[in-house]
C-alpha atoms as a PDB file:
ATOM      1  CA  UNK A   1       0.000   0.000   0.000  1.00  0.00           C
ATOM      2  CA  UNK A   2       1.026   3.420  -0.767  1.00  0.00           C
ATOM      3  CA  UNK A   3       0.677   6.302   1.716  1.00  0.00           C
ATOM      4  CA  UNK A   4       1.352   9.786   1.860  1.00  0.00           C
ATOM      5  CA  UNK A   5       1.190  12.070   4.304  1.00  0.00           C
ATOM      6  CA  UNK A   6       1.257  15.546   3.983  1.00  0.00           C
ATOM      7  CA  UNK A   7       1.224  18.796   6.594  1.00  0.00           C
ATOM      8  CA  UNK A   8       0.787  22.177   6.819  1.00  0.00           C
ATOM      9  CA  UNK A   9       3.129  24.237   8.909  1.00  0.00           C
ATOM     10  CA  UNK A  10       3.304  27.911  10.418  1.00  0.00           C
ATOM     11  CA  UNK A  11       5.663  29.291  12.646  1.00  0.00           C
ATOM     12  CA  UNK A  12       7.348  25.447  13.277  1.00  0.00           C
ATOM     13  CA  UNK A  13       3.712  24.291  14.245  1.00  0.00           C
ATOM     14  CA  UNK A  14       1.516  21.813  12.196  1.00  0.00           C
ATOM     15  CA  UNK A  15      -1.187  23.529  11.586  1.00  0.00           C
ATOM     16  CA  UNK A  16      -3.289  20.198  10.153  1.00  0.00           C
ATOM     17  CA  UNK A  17      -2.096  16.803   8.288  1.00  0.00           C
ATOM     18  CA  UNK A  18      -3.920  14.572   6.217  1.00  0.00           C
ATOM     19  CA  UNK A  19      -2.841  10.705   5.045  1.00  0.00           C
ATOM     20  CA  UNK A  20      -3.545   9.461   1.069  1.00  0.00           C
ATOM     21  CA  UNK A  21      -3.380   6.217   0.943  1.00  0.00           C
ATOM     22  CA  UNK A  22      -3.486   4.402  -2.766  1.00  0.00           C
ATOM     23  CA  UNK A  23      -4.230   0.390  -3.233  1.00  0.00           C
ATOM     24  CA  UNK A  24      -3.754   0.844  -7.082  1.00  0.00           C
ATOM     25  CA  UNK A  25      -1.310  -0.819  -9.034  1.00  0.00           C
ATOM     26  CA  UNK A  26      -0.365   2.545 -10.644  1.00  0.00           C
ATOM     27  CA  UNK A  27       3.192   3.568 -11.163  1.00  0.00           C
ATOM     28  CA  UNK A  28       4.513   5.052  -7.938  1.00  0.00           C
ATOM     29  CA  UNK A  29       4.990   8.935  -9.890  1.00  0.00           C
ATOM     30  CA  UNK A  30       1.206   8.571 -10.937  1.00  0.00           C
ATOM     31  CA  UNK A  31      -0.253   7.990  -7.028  1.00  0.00           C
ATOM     32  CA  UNK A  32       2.539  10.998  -6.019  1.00  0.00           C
ATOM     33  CA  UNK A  33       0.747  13.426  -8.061  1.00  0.00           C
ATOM     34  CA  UNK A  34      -2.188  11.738  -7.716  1.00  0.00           C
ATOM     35  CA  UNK A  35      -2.231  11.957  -3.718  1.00  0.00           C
ATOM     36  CA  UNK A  36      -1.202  15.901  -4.149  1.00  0.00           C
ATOM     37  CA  UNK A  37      -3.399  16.961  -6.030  1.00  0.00           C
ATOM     38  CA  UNK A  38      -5.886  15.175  -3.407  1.00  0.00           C
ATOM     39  CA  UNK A  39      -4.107  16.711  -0.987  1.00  0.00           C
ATOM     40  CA  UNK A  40      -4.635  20.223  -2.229  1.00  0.00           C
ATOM     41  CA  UNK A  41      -8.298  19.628  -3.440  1.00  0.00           C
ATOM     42  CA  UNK A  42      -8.993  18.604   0.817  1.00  0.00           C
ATOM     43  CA  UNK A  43      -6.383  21.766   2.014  1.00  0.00           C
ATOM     44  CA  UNK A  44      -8.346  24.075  -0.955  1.00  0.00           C
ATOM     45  CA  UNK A  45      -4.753  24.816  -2.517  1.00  0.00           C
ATOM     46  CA  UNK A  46      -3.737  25.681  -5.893  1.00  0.00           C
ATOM     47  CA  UNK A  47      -1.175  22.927  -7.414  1.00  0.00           C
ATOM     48  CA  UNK A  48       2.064  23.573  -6.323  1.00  0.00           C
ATOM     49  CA  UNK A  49       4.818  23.631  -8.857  1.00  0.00           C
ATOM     50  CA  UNK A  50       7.709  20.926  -8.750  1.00  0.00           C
ATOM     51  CA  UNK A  51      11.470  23.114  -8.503  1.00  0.00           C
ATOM     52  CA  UNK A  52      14.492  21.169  -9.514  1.00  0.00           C
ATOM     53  CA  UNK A  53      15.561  21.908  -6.051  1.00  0.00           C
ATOM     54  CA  UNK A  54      12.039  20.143  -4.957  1.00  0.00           C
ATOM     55  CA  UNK A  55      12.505  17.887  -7.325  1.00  0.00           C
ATOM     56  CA  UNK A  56      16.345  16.540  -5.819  1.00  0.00           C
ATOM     57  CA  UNK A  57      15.044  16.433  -2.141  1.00  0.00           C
ATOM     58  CA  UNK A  58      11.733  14.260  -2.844  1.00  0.00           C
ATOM     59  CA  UNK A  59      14.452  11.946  -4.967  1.00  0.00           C
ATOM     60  CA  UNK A  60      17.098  12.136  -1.695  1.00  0.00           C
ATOM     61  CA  UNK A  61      14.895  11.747   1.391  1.00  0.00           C
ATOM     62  CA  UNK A  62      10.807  10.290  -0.032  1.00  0.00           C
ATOM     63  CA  UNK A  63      10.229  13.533   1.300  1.00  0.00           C
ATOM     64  CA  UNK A  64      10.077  17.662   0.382  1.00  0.00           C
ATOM     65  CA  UNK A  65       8.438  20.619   1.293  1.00  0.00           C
ATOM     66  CA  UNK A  66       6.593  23.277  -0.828  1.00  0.00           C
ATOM     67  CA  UNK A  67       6.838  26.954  -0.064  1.00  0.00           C
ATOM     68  CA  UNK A  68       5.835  30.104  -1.422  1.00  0.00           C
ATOM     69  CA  UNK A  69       8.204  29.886  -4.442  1.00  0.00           C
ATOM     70  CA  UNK A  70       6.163  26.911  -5.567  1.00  0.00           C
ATOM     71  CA  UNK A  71       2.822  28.222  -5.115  1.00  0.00           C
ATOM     72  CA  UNK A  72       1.381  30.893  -7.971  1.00  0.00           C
ATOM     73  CA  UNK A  73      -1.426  31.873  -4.858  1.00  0.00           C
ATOM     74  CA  UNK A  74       0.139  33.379  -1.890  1.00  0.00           C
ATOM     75  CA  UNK A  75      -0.308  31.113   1.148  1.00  0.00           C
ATOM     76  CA  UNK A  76      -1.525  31.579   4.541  1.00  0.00           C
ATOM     77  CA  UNK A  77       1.435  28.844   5.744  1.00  0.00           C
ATOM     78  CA  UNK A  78       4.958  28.541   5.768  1.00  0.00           C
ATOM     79  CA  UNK A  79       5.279  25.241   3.536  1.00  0.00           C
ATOM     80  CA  UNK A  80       3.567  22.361   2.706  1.00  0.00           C
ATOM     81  CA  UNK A  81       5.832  19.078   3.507  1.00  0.00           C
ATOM     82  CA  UNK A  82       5.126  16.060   1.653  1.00  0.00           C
ATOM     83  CA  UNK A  83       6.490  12.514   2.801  1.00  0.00           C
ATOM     84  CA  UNK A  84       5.650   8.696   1.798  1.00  0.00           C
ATOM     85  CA  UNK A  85       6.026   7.101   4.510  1.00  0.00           C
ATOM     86  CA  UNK A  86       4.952   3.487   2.617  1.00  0.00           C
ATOM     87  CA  UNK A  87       5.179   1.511  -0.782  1.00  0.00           C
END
């Protein structure tokens, strides 16, 4: 099973969390995006948009956050972390 978990944080505080979890025998980029853009729909966030320096820490750790840069809408947050924690 594939799950990710992803949080909203302000001033070092999670402000809420949610957990996508995906039984499908996608490929594992396809339930990534998929999950986010779940994740934003439930958060009521516009798509963030993937950096190369995004890009090299999801590939490094399972695991990156999204800040203003990646946003086109300001943000009431400091980032948005990503992480799969299963697969």
């Amino acid at each position: 099973m594939f799950r990710l978990w992803a949080k909203e944080f302000k001033d070092n505080r999670m402000l809420r969390d949610t957990m996508i979890c995906d039984d499908s025998d996608d490929t594992r980029t396809h339930k990534i995006f998929r999950a986010l853009d779940e994740v934003c729909y439930e958060f009521d966030l516009s798509k963030p948009i993937w950096l190369d320096s995004t890009i090299n820490e999801f590939k490094r750790h399972a695991k990156t956050r999204f800040y203003q840069d990646n946003f086109v809408d300001s943000i009431d947050f400091d980032y948005l972390e990503i992480h799969v924690i299963e697969e």
